[in-house]
Protein backbone atom coordinates (compact mmCIF):
# COMPACT_ATOMS: atom_id res chain seq x y z
CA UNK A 1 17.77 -23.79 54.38
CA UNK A 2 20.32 -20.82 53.27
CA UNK A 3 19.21 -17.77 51.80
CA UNK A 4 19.35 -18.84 47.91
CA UNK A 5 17.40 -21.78 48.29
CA UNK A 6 14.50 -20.23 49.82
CA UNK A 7 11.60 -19.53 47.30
CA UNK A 8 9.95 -16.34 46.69
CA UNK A 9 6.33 -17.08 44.94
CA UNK A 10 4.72 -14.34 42.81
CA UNK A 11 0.43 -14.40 42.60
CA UNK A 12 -1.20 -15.12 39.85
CA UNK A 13 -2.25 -11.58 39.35
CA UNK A 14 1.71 -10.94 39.77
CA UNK A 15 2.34 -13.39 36.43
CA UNK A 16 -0.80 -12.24 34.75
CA UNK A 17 0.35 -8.45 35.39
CA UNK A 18 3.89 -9.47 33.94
CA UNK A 19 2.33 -11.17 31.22
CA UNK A 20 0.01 -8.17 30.07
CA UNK A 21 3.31 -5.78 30.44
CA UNK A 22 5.57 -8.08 28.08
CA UNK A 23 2.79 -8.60 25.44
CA UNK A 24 1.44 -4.72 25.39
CA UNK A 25 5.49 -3.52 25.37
CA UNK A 26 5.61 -5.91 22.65
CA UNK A 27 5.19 -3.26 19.57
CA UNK A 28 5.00 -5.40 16.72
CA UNK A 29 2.11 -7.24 18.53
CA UNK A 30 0.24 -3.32 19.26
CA UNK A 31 0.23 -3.48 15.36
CA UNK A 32 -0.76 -6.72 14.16
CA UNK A 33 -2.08 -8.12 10.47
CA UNK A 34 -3.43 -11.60 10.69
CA UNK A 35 -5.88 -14.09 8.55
CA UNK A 36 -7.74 -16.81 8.95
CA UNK A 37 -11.53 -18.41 9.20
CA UNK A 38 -14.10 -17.30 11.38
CA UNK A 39 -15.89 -19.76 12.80
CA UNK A 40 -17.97 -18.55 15.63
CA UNK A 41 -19.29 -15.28 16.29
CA UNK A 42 -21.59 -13.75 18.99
CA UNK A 43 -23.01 -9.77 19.04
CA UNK A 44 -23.24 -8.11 22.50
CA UNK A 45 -24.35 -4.55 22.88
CA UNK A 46 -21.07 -3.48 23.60
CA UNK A 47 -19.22 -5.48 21.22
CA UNK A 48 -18.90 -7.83 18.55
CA UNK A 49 -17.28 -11.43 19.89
CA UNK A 50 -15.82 -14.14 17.11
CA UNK A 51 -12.86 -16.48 17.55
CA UNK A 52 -10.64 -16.51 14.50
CA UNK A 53 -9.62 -20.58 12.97
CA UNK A 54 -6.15 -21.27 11.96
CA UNK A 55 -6.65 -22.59 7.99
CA UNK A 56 -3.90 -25.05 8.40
CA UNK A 57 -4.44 -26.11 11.64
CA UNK A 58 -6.64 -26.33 14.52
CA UNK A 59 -5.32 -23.45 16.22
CA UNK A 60 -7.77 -20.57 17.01
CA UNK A 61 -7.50 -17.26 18.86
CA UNK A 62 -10.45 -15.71 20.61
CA UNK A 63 -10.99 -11.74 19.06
CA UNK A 64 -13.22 -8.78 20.07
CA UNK A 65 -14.32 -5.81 17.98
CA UNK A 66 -15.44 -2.92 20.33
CA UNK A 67 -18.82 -1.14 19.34
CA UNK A 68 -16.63 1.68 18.43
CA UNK A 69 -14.77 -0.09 16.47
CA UNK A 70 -17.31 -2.33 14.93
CA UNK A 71 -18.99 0.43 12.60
CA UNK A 72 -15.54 1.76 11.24
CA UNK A 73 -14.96 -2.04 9.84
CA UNK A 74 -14.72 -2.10 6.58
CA UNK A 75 -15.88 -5.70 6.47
CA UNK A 76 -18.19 -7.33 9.53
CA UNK A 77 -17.01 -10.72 10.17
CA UNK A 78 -19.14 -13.58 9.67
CA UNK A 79 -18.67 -17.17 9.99
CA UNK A 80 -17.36 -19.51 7.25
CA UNK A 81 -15.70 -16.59 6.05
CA UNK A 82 -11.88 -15.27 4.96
CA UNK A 83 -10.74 -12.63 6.87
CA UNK A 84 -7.64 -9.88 7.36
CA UNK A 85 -7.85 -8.64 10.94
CA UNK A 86 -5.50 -5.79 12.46
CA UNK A 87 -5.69 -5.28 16.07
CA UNK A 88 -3.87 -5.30 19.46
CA UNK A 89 -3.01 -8.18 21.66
CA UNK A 90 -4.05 -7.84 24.82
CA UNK A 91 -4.41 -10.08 27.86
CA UNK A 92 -7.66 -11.06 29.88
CA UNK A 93 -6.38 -11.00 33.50
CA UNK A 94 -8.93 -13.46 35.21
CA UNK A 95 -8.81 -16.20 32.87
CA UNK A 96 -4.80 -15.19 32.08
CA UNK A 97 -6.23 -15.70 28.46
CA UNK A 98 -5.19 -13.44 25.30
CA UNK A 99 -7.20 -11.91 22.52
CA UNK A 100 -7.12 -9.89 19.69
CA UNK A 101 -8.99 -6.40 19.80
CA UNK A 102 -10.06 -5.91 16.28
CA UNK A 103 -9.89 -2.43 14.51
CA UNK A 104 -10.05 -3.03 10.97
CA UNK A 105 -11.23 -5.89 8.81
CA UNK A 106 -11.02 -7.21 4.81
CA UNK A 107 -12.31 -9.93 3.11
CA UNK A 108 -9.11 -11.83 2.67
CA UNK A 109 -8.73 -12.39 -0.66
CA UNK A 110 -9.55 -8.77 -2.30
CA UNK A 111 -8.39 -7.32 1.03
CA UNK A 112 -5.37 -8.02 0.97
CA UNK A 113 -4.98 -6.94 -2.58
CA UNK A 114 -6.86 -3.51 -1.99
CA UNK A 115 -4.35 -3.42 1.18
CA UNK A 116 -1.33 -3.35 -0.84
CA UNK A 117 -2.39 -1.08 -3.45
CA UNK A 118 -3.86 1.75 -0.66
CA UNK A 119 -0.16 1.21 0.37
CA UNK A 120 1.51 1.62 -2.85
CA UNK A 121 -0.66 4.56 -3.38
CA UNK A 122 0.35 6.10 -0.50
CA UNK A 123 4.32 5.59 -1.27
CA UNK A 124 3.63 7.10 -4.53
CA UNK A 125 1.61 10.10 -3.27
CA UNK A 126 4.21 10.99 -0.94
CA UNK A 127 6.80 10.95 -3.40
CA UNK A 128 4.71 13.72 -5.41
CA UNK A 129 4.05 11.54 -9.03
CA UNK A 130 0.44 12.32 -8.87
CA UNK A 131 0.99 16.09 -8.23
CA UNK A 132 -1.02 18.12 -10.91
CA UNK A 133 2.59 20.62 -11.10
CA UNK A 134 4.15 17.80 -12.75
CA UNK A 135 1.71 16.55 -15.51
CA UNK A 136 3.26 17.75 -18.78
CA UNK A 137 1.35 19.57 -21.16
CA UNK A 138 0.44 17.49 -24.24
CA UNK A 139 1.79 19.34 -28.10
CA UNK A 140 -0.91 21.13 -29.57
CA UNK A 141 -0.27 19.51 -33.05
CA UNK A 142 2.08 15.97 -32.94
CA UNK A 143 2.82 14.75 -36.02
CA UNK A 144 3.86 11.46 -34.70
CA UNK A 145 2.13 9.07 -32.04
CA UNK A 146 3.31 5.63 -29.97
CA UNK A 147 -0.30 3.69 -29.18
CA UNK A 148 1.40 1.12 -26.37
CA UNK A 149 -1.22 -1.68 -26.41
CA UNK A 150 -2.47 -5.12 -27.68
CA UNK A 151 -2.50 -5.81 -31.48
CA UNK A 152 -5.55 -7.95 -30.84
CA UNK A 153 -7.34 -5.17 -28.69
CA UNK A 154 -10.27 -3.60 -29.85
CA UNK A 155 -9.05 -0.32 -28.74
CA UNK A 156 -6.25 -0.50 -31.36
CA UNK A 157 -8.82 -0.73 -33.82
CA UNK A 158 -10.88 2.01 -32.47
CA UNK A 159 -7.44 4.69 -31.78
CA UNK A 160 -6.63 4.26 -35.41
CA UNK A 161 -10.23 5.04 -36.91
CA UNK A 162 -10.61 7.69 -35.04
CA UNK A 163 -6.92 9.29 -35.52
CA UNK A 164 -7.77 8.80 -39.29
CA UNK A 165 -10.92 10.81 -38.86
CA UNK A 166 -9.12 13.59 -36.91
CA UNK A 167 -5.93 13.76 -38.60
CA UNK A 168 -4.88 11.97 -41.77
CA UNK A 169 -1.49 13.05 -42.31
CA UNK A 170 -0.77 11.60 -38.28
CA UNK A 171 2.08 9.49 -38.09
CA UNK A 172 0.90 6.09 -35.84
CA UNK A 173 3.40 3.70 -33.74
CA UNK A 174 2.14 0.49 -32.32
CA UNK A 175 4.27 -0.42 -29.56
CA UNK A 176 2.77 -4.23 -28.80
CA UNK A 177 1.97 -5.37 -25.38
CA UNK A 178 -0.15 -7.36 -23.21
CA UNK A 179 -2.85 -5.61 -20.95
CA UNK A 180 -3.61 -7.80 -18.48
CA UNK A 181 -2.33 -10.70 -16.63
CA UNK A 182 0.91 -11.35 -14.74
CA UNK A 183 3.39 -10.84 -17.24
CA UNK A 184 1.47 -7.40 -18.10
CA UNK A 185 3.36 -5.33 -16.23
CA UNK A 186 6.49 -5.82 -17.22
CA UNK A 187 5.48 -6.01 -20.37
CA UNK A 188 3.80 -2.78 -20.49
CA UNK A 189 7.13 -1.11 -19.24
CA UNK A 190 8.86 -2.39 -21.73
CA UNK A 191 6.80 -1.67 -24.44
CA UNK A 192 6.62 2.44 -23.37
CA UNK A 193 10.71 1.85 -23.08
CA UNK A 194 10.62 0.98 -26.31
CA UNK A 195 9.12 3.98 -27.64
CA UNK A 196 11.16 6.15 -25.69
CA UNK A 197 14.18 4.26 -27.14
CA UNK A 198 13.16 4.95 -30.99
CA UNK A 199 12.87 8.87 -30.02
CA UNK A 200 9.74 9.44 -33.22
CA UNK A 201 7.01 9.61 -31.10
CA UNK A 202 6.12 12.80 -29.39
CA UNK A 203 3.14 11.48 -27.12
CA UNK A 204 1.89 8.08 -26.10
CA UNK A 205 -1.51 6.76 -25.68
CA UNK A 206 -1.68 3.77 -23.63
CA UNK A 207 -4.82 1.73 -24.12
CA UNK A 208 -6.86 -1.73 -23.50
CA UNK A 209 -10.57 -2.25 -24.22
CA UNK A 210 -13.12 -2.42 -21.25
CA UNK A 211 -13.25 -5.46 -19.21
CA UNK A 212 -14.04 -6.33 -15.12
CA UNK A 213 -11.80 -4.59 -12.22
CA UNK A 214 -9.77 -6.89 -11.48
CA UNK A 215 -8.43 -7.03 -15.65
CA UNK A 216 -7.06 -3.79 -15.28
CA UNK A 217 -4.73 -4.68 -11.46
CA UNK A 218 -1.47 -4.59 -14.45
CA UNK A 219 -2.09 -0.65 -14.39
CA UNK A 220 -1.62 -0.56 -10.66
CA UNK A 221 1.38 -1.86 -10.64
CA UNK A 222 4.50 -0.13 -9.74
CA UNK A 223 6.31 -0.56 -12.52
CA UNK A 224 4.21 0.61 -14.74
CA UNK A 225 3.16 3.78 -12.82
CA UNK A 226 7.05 4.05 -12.77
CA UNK A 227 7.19 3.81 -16.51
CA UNK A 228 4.79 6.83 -17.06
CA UNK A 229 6.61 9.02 -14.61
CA UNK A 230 10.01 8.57 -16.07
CA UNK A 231 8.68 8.93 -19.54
CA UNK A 232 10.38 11.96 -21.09
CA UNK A 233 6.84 12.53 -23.10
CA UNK A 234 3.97 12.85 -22.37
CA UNK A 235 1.41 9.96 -21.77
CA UNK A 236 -2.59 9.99 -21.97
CA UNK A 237 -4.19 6.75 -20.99
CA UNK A 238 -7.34 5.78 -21.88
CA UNK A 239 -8.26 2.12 -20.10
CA UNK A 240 -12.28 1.61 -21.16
CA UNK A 241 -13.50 1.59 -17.61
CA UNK A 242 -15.23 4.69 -16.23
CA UNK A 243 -16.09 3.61 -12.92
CA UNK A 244 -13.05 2.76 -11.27
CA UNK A 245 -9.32 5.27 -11.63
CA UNK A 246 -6.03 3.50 -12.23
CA UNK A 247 -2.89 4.22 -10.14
CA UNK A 248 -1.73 4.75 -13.85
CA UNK A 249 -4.69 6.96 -14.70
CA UNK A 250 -3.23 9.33 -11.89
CA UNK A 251 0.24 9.68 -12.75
CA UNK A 252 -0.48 9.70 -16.52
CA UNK A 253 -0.64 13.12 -18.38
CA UNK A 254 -4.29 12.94 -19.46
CA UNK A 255 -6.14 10.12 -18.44
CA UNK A 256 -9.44 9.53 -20.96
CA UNK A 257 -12.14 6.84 -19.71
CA UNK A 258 -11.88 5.24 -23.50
CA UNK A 259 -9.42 4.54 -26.17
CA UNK A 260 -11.54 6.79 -28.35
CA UNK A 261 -11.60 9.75 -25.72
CA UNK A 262 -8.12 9.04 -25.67
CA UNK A 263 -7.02 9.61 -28.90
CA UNK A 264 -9.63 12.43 -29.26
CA UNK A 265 -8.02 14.03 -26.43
CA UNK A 266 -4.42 13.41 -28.01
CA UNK A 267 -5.01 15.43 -31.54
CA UNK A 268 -6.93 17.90 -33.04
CA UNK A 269 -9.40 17.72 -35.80
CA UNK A 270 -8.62 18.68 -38.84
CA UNK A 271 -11.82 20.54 -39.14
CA UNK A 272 -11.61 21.94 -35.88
CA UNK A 273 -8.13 24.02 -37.06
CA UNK A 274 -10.70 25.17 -40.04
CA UNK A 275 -12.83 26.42 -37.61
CA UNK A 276 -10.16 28.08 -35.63
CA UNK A 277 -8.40 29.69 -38.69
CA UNK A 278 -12.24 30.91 -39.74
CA UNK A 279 -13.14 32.43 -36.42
CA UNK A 280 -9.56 34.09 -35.94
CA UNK A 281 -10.16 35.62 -39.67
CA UNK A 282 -13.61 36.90 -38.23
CA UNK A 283 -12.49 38.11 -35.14
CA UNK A 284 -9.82 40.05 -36.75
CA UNK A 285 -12.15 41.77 -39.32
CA UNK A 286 -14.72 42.19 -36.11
CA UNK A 287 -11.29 44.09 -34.57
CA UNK A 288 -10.53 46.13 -37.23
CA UNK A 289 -13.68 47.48 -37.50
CA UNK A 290 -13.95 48.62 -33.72
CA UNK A 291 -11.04 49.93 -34.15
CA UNK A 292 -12.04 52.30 -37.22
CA UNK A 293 -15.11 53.40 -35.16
CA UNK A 294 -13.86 54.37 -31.75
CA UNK A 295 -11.03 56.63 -33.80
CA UNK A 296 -14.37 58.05 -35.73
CA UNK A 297 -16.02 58.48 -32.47
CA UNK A 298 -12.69 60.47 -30.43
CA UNK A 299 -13.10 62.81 -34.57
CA UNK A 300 -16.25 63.25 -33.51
CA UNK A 301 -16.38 64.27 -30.04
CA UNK A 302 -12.97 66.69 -30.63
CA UNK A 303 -14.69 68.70 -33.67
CA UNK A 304 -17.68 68.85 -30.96
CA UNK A 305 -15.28 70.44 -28.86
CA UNK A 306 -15.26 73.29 -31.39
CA UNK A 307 -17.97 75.84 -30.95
CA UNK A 308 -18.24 78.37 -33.37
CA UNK A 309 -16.81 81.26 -30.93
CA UNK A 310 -13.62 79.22 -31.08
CA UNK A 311 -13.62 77.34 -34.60
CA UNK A 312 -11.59 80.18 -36.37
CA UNK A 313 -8.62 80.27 -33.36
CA UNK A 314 -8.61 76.84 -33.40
CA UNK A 315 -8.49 75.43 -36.87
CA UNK A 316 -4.89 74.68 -37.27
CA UNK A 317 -5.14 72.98 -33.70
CA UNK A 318 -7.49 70.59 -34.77
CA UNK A 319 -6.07 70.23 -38.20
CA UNK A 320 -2.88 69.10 -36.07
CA UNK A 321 -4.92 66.64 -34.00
CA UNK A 322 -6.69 65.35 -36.58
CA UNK A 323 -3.21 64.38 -38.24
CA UNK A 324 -1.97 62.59 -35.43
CA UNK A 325 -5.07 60.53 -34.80
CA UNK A 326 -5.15 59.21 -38.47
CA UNK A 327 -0.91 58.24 -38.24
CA UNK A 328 -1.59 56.41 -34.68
CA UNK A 329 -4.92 55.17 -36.48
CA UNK A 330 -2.95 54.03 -39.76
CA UNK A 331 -0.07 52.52 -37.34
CA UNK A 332 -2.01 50.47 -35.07
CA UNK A 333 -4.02 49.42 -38.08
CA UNK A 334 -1.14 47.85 -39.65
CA UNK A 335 0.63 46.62 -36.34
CA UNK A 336 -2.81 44.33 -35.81
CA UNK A 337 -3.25 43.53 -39.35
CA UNK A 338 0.90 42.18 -39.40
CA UNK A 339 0.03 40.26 -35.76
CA UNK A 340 -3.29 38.58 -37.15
CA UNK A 341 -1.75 37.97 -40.70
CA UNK A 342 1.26 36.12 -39.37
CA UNK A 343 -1.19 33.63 -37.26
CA UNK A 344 -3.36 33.15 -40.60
CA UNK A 345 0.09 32.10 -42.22
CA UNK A 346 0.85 30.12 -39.44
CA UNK A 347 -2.76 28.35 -39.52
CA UNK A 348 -2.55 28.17 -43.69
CA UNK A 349 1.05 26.31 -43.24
CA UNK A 350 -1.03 23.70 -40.66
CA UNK A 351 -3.96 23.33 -42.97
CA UNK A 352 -1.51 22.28 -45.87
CA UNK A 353 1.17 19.88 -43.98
CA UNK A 354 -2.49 17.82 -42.86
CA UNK A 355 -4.11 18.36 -46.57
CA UNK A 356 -3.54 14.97 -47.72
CA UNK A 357 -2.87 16.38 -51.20
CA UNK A 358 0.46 17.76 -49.85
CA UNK A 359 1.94 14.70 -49.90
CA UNK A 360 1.19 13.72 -53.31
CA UNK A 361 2.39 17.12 -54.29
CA UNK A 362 5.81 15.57 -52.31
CA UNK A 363 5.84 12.41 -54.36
CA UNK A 364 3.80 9.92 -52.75
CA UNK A 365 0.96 8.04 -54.32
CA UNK A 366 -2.03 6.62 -53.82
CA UNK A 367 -2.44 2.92 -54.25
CA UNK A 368 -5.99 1.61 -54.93
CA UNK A 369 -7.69 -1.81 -56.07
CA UNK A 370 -11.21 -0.87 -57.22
CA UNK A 371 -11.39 2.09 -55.75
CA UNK A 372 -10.44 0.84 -52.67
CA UNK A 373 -7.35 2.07 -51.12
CA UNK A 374 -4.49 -0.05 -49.99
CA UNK A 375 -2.81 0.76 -46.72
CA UNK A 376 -0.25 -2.26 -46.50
CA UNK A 377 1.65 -4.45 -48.80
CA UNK A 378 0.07 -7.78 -47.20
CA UNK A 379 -3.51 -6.80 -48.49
CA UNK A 380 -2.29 -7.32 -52.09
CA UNK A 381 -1.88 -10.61 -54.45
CA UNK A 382 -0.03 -11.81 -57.08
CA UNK A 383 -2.67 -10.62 -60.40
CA UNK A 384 -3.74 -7.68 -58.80
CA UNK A 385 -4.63 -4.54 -60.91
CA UNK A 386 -4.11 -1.60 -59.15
CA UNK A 387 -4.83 2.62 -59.73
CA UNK A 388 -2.02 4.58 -59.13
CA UNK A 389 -2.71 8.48 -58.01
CA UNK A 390 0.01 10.92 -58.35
CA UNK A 391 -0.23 14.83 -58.16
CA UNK A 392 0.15 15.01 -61.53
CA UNK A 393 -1.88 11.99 -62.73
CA UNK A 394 -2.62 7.98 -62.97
CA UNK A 395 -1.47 4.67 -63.74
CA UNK A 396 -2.70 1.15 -64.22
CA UNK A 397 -0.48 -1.21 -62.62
CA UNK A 398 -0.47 -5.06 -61.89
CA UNK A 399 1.14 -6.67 -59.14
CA UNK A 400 3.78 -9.62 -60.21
CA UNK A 401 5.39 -9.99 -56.65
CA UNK A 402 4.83 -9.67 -52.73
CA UNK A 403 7.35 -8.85 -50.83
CA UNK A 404 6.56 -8.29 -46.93
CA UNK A 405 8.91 -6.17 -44.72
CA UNK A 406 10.87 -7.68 -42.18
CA UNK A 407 9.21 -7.46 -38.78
CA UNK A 408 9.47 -4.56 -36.73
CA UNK A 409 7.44 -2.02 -34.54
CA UNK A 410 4.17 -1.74 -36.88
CA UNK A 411 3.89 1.56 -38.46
CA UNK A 412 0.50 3.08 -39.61
């Protein structure tokens, strides 16, 4: 027998030992996402034992959670069920048998989606679109609005009562959409690319109506969250679910927990700027009046000053003093009254551009049917007899034709 024919044997601890040092160099199996059925389990004190059934076959692979592992689980296996393991291969020396050592679990289906969304989030946190530094501040008083949701959605009707209520001179787009479903998100992007395309708007509110969790996975998509951080204007959303926050919620301007809170959030009421323009009147009356009386009080205290002894040396002093205290008086007086005057004009020139009587007073009329008023050409008829309401006065009119407008981004 020559020297290459003779055979060197290895133990079987010597394969088992190379075996264990090929799977745990193996780094991709050190890190290892897997599914499948359970169907056994049995608890020990120092760990939890199950054995994992391929769904398409009859393949299984025996699996061990550690006690201190078990109570970090998310989910605890049990049999019958669904499950999305990560662990470690490792090899069991005396039987030369593998396993997986478990140290996280999800049920499979809502696992795996909550999986790739804590992943996405992630990404998107490191990338800095959720910082608070970049969140735009909304405009104190827009004059025109995108709403980027369903036409059928409740929460359109509810954004443009209460806009009406809060601002009735607002200028309303309705950039259509679906919110929810598969084609959502791309739709969704394309609707707030749409706005930004027609350049009017100078905030968006993007909105849908309530619903269960798993209605609202469209606003936790990527391209949507994309959509709100490359959006040259600001965006409040408002997605009618309190409990649960949106990837979009967090990279959105404002995020509201309603389409009401949303638009209340986007404008202010008209009667709150009457407030405001009423307290700033009071407040600068209230100044001017302080004002008045610590000059009085500095009179008083310096003609104190004055004992007799010295009154008759010091007369012309005080005369001088006096003087000088009454300019500075009479200058601040009118410096304060020119500051606060200037933000009353500035309030009076809000107050009038939302007084709905402006815009008659620009040309436009109001067009009702028994009192009623008519927003939109498609609520009339052919034999209708309609009010008209000018600045100036009123007409009877009655309507021979119906013409609608061609169709195009609604505008109310």
């Amino acid at each position: 027998m020559t020297t290459s024919d003779r055979i060197t044997p290895i133990t079987v601890a010597g394969l088992s030992d190379y075996l264990k040092s090929l799977i745990e160099d193996e780094r991709q199996l050190q890190h290892l996402w897997i599914c499948g059925e359970v169907s056994s389990s049995k608890a020990h004190t120092y760990g939890l034992f199950f054995t994992l059934k391929d769904s398409q076959s009859s393949e299984q692979l025996d699996c061990v959670a550690w006690s201190n592992s078990l109570a970090k689980l998310q989910h605890r296996p049990e049999v019958g069920q669904q499950v999305l393991l990560l662990g470690s291969v490792r090899l069991y020396p005396k039987r030369s048998s593998y396993q997986l050592q478990v140290v996280q679990c999800l049920p499979f289906g809502d696992g795996l989606k909550a999986l790739q969304r804590q992943r996405l989030e992630q990404r998107l946190l490191a990338e800095g679109l959720f910082a608070d530094d970049r969140k735009r501040p909304l405009p104190l008083y827009p004059q025109t609005i995108a709403v980027v949701t369903s036409p059928q959605a409740a929460a359109w009707g509810d954004i443009q009562r209460s806009l009406r209520q809060r601002s009735p001179g607002l200028k309303v787009l309705l950039s259509p959409t679906l919110v929810q479903g598969e084609q959502a998100p791309a739709a969704i992007a394309t609707a707030i690319a749409r706005v930004v395309a027609d350049g009017r708007a100078e905030l968006i509110i993007l909105a849908r109506g309530g619903g269960a969790r798993e209605d609202l996975d469209c606003f936790d998509d990527e391209r949507v969250v994309r959509a709100i951080a490359t959006c040259p204007m600001p965006v409040v959303t408002g997605l009618g679910h309190e409990q649960d926050e949106t990837l979009a919620d967090r990279v959105a301007d404002w995020a509201a927990h309603t389409p009401t809170a949303a638009a209340t959030r986007a404008v202010p009421a008209w009667t709150d700027l009457r407030q405001g323009w009423q307290q700033l009147r009071q407040r600068l009356i209230q100044a001017q009046r302080e004002q008045w009386q610590t000059y009085h009080r500095q009179l008083q205290h310096c003609q104190t000053r004055l004992g007799w002894p010295l009154l008759q040396r010091r007369l012309q002093q005080a005369q001088h003093q006096q003087q000088s205290l009454r300019q500075r008086l009479q200058q601040a007086s009118r410096s304060q009254l020119a500051q606060e005057r200037q933000r009353l004009e500035h309030l009076q020139e809000l107050l009038a551009i939302l007084n709905p009587e402006s815009v008659l007073q620009r040309g436009y009329a109001l067009v009702r049917r028994d009192r009623a008023l008519i927003r939109q050409a498609q609520d009339l008829a052919v034999g209708d007899c309609l009010s008209l309401q000018w600045a100036d006065g009123t007409a009877e009119v009655c309507v021979e034709t119906v013409t609608p407008a061609p169709e195009n981004q609604s505008d109310r």
